[in-house]
Protein backbone atom coordinates (compact mmCIF):
# COMPACT_ATOMS: atom_id res chain seq x y z
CA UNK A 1 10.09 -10.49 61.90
CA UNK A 2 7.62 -7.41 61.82
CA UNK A 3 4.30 -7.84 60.40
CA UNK A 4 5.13 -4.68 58.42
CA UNK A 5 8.15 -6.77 56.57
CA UNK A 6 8.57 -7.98 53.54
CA UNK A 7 6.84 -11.08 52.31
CA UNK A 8 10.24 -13.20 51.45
CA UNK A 9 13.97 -12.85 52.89
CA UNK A 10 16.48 -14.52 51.50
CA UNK A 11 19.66 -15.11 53.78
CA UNK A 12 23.41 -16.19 51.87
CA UNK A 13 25.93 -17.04 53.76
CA UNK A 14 29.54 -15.58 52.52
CA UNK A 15 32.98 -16.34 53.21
CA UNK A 16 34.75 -14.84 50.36
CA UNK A 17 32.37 -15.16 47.47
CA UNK A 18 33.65 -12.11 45.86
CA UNK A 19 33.03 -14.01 41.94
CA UNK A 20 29.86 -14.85 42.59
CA UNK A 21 28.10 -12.83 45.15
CA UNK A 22 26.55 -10.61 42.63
CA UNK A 23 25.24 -13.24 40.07
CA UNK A 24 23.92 -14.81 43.26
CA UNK A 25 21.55 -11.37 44.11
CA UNK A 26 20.72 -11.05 40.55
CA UNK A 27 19.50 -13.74 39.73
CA UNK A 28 16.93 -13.47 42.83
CA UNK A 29 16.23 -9.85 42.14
CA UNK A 30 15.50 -11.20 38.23
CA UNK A 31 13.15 -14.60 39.52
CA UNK A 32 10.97 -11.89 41.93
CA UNK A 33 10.54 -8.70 39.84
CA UNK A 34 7.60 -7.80 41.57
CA UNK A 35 7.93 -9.76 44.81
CA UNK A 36 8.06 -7.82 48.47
CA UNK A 37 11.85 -9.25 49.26
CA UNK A 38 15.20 -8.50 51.19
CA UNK A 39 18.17 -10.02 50.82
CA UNK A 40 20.51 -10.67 53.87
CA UNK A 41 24.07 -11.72 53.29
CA UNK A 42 25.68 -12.87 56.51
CA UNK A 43 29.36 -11.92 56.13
CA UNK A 44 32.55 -13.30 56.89
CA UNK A 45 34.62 -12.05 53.93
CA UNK A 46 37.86 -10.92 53.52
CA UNK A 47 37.72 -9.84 50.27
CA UNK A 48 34.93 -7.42 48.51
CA UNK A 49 32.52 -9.70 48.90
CA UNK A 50 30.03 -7.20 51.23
CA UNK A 51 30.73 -4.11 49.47
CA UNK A 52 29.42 -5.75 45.97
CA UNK A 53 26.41 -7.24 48.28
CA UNK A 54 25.43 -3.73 49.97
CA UNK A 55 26.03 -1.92 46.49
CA UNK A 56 23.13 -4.47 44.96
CA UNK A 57 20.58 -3.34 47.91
CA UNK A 58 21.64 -6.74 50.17
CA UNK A 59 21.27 -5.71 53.81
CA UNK A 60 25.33 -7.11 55.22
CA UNK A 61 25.13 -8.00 58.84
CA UNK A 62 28.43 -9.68 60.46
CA UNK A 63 28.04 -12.45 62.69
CA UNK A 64 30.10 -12.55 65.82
CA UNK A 65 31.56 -16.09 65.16
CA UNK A 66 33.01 -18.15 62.11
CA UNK A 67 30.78 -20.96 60.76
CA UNK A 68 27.92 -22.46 58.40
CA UNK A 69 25.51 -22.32 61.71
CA UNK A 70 26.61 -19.26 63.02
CA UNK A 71 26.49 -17.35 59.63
CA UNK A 72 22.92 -18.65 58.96
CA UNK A 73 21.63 -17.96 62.63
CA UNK A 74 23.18 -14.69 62.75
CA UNK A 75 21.10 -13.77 59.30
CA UNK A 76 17.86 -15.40 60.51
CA UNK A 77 17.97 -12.70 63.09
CA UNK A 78 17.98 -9.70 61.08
CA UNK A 79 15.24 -11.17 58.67
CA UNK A 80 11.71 -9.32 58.77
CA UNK A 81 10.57 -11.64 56.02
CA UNK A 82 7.06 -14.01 56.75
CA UNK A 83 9.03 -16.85 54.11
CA UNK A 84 12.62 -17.19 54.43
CA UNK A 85 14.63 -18.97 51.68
CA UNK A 86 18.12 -19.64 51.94
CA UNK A 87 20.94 -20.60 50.20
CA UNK A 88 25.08 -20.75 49.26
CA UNK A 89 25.72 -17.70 46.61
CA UNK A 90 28.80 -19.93 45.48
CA UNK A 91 27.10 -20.77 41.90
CA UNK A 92 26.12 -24.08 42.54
CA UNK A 93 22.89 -23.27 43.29
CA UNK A 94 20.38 -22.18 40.36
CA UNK A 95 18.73 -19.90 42.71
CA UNK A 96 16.21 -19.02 39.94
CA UNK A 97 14.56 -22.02 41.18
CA UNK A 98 13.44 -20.71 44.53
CA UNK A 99 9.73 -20.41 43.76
CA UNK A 100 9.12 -23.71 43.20
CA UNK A 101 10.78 -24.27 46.88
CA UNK A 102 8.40 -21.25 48.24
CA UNK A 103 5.31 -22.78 46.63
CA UNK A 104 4.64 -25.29 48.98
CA UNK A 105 5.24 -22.88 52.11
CA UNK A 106 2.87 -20.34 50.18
CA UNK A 107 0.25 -22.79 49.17
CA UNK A 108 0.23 -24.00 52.92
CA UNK A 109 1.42 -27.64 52.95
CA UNK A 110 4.55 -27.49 54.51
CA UNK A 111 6.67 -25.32 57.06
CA UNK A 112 10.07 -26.66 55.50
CA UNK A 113 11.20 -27.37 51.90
CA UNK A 114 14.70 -28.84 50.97
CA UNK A 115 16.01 -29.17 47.66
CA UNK A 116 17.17 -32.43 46.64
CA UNK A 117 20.52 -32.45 44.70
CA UNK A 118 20.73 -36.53 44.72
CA UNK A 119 16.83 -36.23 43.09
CA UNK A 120 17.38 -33.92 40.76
CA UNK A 121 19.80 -32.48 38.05
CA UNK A 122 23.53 -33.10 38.50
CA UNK A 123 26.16 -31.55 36.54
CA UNK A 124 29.13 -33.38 35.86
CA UNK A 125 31.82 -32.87 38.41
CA UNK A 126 29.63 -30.61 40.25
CA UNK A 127 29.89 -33.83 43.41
CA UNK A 128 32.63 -36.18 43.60
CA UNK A 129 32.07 -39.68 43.68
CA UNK A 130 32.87 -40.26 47.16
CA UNK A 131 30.35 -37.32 48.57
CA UNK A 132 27.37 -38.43 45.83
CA UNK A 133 27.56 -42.01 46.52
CA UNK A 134 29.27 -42.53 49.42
CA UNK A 135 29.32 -39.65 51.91
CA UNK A 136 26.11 -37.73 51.43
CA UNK A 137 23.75 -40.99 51.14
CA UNK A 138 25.70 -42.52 54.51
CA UNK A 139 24.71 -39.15 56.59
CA UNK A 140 21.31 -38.58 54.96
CA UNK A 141 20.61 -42.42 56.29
CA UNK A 142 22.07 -42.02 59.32
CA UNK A 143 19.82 -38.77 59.94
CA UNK A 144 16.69 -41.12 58.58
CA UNK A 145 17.24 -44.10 60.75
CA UNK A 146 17.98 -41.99 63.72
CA UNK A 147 14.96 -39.66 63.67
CA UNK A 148 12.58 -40.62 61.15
CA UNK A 149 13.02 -37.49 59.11
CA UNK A 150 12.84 -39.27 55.59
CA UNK A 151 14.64 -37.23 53.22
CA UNK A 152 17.03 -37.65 50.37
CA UNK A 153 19.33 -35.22 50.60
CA UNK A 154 19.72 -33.70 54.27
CA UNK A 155 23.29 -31.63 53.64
CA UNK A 156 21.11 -29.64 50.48
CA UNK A 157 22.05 -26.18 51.14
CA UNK A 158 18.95 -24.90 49.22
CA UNK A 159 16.14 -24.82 51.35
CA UNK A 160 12.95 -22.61 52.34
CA UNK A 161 11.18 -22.48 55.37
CA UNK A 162 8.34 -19.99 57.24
CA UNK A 163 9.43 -17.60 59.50
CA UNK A 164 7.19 -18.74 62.26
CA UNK A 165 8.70 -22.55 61.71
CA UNK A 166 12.17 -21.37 61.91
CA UNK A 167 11.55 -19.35 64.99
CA UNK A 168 10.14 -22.92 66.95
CA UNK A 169 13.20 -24.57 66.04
CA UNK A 170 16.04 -24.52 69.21
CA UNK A 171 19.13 -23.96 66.59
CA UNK A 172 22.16 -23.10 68.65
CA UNK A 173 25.35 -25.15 66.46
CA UNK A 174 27.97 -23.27 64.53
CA UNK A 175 29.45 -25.39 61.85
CA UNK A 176 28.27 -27.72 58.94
CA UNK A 177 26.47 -29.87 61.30
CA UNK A 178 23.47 -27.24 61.24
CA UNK A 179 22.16 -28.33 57.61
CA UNK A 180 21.69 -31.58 60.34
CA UNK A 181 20.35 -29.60 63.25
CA UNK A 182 17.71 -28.08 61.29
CA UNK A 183 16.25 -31.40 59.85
CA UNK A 184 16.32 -32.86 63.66
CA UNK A 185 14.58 -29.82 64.82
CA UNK A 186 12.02 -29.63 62.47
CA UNK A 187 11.17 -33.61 62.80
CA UNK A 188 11.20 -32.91 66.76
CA UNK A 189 8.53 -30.21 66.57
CA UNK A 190 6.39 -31.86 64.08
CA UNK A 191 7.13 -29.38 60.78
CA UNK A 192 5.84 -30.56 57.61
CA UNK A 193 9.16 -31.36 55.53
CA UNK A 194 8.71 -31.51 51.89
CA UNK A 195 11.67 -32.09 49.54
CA UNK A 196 11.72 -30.67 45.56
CA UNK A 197 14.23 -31.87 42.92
CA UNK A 198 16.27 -29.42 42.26
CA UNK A 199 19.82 -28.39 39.60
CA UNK A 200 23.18 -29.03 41.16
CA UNK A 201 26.10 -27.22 39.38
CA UNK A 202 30.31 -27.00 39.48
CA UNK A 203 31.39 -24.27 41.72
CA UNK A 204 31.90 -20.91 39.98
CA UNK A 205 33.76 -19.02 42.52
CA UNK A 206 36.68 -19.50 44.93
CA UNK A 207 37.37 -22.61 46.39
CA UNK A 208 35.29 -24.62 48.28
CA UNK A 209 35.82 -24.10 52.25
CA UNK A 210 34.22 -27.73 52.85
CA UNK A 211 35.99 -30.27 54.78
CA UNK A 212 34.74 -33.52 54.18
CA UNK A 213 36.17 -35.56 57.00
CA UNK A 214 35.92 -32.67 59.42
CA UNK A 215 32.31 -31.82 58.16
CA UNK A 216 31.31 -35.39 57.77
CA UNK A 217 32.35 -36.30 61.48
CA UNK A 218 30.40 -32.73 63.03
CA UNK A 219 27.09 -34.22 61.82
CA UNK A 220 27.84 -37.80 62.99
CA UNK A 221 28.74 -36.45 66.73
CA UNK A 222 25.95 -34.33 66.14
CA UNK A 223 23.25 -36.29 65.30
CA UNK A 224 24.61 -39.26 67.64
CA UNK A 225 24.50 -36.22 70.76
CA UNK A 226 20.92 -35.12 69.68
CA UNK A 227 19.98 -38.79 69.92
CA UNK A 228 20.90 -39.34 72.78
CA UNK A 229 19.92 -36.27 74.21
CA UNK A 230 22.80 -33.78 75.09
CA UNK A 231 24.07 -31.08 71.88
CA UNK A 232 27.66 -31.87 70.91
């Protein structure tokens, strides 16, 4: 992360987002017309996915293993941005809504912003019942009575943070437990988390590659390990 780079990065994680990927770097090329930015897309495609990315100006870099984690910590690497905002490019994100996720990093009151989904505006179908009211409130208490962190939405998969934040955080976990790992990290170290209301929308793309039992059990061992004090 040169002082020479650009003033935002913007990492998306891709597994096969060949429908969306490009609305995805358009609409944050359209919300920062005249903003110093990258975008990174951490690849894992099979399908054209990196050649639509690399022919909008996205920089594709391919990490060495599968995963949520090990997508996002591959493309933290290869960021040169002093902000970096991240989020899925599977449309159910309105990514146009990233500056009012950088504001708070920019105006200096906080090293970490999440978007809150279960705060803000939900289209229909966009959750299922189990995961809005069931699921994602269970974890996102769990992570609050274990640690203190005091959010409303931990698993949001919108989120900003400042490069010099992210690089104090000890993230080392592949999978869907790292939306968890990085909310334990930052309470650990003392970050300023700050949460914004943000649009939740249907998929647009291919299917989803979430596993709710699988996933939901990953941040449970997880955050029960980190308690404790081992990584699972």
């Amino acid at each position: 992360m040169s002082e020479d780079g650009p003033k935002i990065s913007f990492v998306l994680p891709c597994k096969n987002e060949e429908p969306t990927i490009g609305d995805a770097i358009s609409s944050i090329k359209r919300t920062f017309p005249d903003r110093d930015i990258e975008i990174v897309v951490a690849d894992s495609s099979t399908d054209r996915t990196p050649e639509i990315a690399e022919g909008m100006g996205a920089r594709v870099v391919s990490p060495p293993r599968l995963g949520y984690g090990a997508a996002y910590r591959h493309g933290f690497e290869h960021c040169r941005g002093k902000l970096i905002g991240m989020a899925d490019p599977d449309g159910t994100y309105d990514l146009t809504e990233f500056p009012k996720l950088l504001s708070p990093l920019e105006d200096g009151s906080a090293d970490l912003v999440m978007g809150s989904r279960l705060r803000g505006e939900m289209e229909e179908g966009a959750m299922s019942w189990v995961k809005r009211h069931i699921g994602n409130p269970f974890l996102t208490w769990l992570l609050n009575a274990l640690f203190g962190v005091g959010v409303s939405d931990a698993h949001c998969g919108m989120r900003a943070s400042t490069a010099t934040a992210l690089a104090g955080m000890d993230l080392h976990t592949d999978g869907m437990e790292f939306a968890s790992e990085m909310l334990v990290e930052a309470n650990r170290k003392g970050l300023r988390i700050v949460e914004v209301p943000i649009r939740y929308r249907r998929r647009r793309g291919s299917p989803s590659k979430l596993s709710s039992i699988g996933d939901g059990w990953r941040h449970v061992r997880y955050m029960l390990g980190a308690r404790l004090g081992y990584h699972s």
